[in-house]
C-alpha atoms as a PDB file:
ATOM      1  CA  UNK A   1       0.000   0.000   0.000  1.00  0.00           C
ATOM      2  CA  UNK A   2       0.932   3.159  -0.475  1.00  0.00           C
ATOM      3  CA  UNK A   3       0.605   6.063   1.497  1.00  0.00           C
ATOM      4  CA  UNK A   4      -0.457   9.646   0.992  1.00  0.00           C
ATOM      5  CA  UNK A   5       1.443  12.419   1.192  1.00  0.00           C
ATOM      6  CA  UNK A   6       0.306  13.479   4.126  1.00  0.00           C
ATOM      7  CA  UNK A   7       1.226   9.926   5.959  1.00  0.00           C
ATOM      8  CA  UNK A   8       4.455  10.507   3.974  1.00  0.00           C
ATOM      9  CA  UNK A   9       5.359  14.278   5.591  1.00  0.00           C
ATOM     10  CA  UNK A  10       4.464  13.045   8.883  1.00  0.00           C
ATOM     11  CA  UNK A  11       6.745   9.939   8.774  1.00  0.00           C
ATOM     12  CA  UNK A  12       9.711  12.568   7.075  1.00  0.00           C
ATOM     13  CA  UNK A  13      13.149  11.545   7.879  1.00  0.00           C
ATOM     14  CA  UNK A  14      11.955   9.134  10.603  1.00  0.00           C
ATOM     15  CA  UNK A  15       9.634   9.081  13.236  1.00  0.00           C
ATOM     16  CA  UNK A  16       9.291   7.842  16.745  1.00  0.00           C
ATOM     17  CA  UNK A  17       5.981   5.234  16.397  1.00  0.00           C
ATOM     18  CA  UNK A  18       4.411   3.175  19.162  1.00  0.00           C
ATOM     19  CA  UNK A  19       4.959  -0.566  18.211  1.00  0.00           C
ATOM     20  CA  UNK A  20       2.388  -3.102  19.055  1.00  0.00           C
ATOM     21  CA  UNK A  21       3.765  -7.204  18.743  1.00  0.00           C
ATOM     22  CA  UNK A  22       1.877 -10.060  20.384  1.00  0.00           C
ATOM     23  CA  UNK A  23       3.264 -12.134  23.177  1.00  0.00           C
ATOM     24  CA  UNK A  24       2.913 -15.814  23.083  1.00  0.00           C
ATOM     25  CA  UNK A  25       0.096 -15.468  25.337  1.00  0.00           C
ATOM     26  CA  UNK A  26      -1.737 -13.204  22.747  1.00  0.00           C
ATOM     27  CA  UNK A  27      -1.140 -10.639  25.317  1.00  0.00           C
ATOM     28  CA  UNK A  28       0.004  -7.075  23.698  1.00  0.00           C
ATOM     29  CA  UNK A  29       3.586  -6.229  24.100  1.00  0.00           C
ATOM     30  CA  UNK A  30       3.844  -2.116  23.404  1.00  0.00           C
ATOM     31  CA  UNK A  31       7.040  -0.678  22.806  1.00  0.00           C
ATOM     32  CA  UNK A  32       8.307   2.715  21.084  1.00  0.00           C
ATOM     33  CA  UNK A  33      10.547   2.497  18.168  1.00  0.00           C
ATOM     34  CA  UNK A  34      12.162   4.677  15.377  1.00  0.00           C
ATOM     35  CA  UNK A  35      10.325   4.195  11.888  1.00  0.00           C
ATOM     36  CA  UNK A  36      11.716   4.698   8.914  1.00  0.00           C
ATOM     37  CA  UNK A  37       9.716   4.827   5.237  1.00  0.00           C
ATOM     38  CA  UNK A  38      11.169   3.216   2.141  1.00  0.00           C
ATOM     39  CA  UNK A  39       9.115   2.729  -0.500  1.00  0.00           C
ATOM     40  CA  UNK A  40       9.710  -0.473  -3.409  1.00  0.00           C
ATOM     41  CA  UNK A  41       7.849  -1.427  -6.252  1.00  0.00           C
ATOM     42  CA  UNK A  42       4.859  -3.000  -4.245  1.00  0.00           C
ATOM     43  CA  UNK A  43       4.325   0.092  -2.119  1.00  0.00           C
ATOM     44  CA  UNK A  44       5.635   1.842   1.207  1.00  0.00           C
ATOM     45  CA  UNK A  45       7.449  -0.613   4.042  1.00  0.00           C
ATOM     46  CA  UNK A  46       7.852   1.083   7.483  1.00  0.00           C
ATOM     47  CA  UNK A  47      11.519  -0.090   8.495  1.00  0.00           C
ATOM     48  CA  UNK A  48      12.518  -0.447  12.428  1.00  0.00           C
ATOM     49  CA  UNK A  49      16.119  -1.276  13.367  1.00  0.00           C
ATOM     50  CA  UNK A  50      17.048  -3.339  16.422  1.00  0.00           C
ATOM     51  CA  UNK A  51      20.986  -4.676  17.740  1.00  0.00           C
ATOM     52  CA  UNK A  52      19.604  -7.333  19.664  1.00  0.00           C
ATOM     53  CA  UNK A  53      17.148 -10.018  19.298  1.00  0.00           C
ATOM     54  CA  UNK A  54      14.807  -8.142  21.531  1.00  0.00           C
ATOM     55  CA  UNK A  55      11.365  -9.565  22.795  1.00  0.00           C
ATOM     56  CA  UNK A  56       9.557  -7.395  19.844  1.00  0.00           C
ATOM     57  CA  UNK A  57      11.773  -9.151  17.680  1.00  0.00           C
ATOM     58  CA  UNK A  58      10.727 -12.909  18.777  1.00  0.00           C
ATOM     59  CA  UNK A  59       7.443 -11.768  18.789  1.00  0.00           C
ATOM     60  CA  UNK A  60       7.125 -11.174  15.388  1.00  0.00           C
ATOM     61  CA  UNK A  61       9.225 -13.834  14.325  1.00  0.00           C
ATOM     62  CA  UNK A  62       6.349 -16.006  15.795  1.00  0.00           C
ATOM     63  CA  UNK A  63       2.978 -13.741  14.476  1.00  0.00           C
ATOM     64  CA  UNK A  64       3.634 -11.185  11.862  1.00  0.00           C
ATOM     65  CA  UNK A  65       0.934  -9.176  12.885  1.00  0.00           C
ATOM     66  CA  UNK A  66       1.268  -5.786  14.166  1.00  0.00           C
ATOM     67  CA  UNK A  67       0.437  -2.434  14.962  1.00  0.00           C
ATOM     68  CA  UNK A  68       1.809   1.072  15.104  1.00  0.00           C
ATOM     69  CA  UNK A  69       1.205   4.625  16.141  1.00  0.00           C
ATOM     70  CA  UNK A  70       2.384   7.718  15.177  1.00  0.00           C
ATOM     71  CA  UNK A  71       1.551  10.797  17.271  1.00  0.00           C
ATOM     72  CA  UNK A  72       1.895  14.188  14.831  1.00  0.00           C
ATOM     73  CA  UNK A  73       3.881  16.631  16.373  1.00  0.00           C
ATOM     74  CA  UNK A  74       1.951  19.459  15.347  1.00  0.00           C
ATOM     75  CA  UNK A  75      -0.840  21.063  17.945  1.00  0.00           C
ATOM     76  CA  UNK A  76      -3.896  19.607  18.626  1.00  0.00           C
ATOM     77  CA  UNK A  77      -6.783  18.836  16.125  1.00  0.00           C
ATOM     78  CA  UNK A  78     -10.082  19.829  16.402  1.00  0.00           C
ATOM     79  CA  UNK A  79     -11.007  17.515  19.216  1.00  0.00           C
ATOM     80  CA  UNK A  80      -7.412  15.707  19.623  1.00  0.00           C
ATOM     81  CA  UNK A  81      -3.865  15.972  18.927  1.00  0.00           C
ATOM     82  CA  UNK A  82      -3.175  14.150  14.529  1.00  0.00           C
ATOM     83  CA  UNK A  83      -2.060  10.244  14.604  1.00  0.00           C
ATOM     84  CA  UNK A  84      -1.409   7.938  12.454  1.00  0.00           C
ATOM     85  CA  UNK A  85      -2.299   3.945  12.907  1.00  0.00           C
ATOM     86  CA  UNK A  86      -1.052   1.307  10.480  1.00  0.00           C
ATOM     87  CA  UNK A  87      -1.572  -2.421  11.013  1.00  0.00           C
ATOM     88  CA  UNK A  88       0.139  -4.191   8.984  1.00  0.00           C
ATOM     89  CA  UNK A  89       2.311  -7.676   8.696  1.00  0.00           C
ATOM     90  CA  UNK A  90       5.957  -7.675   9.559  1.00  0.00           C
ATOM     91  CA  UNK A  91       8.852 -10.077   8.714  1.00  0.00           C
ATOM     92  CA  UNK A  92      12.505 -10.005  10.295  1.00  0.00           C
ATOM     93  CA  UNK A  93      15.671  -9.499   8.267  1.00  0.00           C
ATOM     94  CA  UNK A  94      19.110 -10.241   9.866  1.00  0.00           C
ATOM     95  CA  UNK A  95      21.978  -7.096   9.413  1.00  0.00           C
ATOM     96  CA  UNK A  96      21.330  -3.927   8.310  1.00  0.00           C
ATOM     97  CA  UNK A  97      20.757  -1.800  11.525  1.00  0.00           C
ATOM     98  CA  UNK A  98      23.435   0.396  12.280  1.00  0.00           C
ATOM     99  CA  UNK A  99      23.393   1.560   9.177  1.00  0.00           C
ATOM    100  CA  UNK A 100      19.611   2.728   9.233  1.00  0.00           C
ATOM    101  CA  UNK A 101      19.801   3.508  13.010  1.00  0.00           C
ATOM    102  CA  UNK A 102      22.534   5.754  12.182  1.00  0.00           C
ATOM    103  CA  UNK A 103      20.427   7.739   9.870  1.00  0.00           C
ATOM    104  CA  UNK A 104      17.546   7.834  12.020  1.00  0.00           C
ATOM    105  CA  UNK A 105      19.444   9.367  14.809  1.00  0.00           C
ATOM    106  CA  UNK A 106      20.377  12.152  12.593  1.00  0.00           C
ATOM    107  CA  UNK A 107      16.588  13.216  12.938  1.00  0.00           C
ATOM    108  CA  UNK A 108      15.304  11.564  16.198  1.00  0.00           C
ATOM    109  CA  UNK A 109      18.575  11.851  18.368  1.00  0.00           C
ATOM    110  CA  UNK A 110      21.035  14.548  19.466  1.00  0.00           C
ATOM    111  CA  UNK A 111      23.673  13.945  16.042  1.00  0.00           C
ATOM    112  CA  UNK A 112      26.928  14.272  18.437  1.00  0.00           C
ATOM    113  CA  UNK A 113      25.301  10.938  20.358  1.00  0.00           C
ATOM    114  CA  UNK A 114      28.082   8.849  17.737  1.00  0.00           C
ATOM    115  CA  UNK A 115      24.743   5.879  17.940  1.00  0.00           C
ATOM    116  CA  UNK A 116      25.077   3.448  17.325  1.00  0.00           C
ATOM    117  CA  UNK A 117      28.579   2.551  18.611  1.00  0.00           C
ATOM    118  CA  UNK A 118      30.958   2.083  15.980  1.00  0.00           C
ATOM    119  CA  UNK A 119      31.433  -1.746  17.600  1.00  0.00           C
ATOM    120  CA  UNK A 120      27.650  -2.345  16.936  1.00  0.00           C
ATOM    121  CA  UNK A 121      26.322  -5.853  16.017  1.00  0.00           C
ATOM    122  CA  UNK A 122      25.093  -5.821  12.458  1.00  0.00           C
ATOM    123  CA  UNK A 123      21.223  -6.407  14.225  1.00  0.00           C
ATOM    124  CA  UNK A 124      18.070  -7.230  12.705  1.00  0.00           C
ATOM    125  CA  UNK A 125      15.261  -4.973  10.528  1.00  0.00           C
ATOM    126  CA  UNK A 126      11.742  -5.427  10.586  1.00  0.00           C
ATOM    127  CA  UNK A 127       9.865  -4.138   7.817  1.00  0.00           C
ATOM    128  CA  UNK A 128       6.222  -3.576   8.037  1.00  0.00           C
ATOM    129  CA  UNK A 129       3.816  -4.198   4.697  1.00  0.00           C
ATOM    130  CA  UNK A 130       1.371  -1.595   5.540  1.00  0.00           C
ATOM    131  CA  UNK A 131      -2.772  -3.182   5.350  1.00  0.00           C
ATOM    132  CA  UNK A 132      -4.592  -0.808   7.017  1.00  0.00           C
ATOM    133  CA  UNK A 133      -4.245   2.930   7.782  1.00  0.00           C
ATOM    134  CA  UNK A 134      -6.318   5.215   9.720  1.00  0.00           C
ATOM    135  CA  UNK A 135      -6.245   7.228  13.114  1.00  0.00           C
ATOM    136  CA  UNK A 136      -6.744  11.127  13.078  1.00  0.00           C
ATOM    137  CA  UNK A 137      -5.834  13.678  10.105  1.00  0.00           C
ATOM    138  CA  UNK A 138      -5.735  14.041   6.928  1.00  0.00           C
ATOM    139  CA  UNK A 139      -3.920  10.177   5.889  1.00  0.00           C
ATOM    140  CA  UNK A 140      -7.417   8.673   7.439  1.00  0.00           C
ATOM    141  CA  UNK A 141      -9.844  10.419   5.179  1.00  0.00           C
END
């Protein structure tokens, strides 16, 4: 899928996003991540980098589905502050995050922070197909 501009403006450079993976027990497991958007021939992917096999990381190794939020920076709306909710299905791909975590901390993190370390493991992505978008503003109309 691909999504609007709007979606796209929001998401910029990168974006902190409220990531929602389901525990073994089917129980939620809510955790906030940096998003990235790259876009390929079959639409826009929302990329998150991780250096360890963290739980979020099992979890959707096990059940693709997820969930995300993304809270607009901007002032409030006319009853509440923009978001943006995807749900979508994920998959896991080994290397590849200090390189993307890198540029994400250009926008999301203080750029003298040198993160990740230089001695970082190579990590895992997940990429998110998006299925569904809605929430609050102008990519849910």
């Amino acid at each position: 899928m691909k999504l609007n501009d709007a979606a796209r403006e929001l998401i910029g450079a990168g974006a902190d996003a409220t990531l929602v993976t389901l525990n073994p027990d089917g129980s939620p497991h809510v955790t906030l991540v940096w998003v990235a958007l790259q876009s390929n021939p079959d639409g826009d992917e929302l990329v998150i980098a991780h250096l360890a096999e963290h739980k979020k990381v099992r979890n959707v190794r096990r059940d693709p589905r997820v969930a995300l939020t993304i809270v607009s920076p901007e002032g409030p709306g006319q009853v509440m502050r923009p978001y943006l909710a995807i749900n979508g299905t994920a998959r896991v791909i080994e290397g590849g995050a200090p390189a993307l975590l890198k540029t994400l901390a250009q926008t999301l993190a203080n750029p003298d922070a040198q993160f990740p370390p230089k001695d970082a493991p190579p990590g895992y992505l997940t990429r998110v197909r998006i299925d569904k978008v809605g929430g609050v503003g102008p990519w849910a109309a």
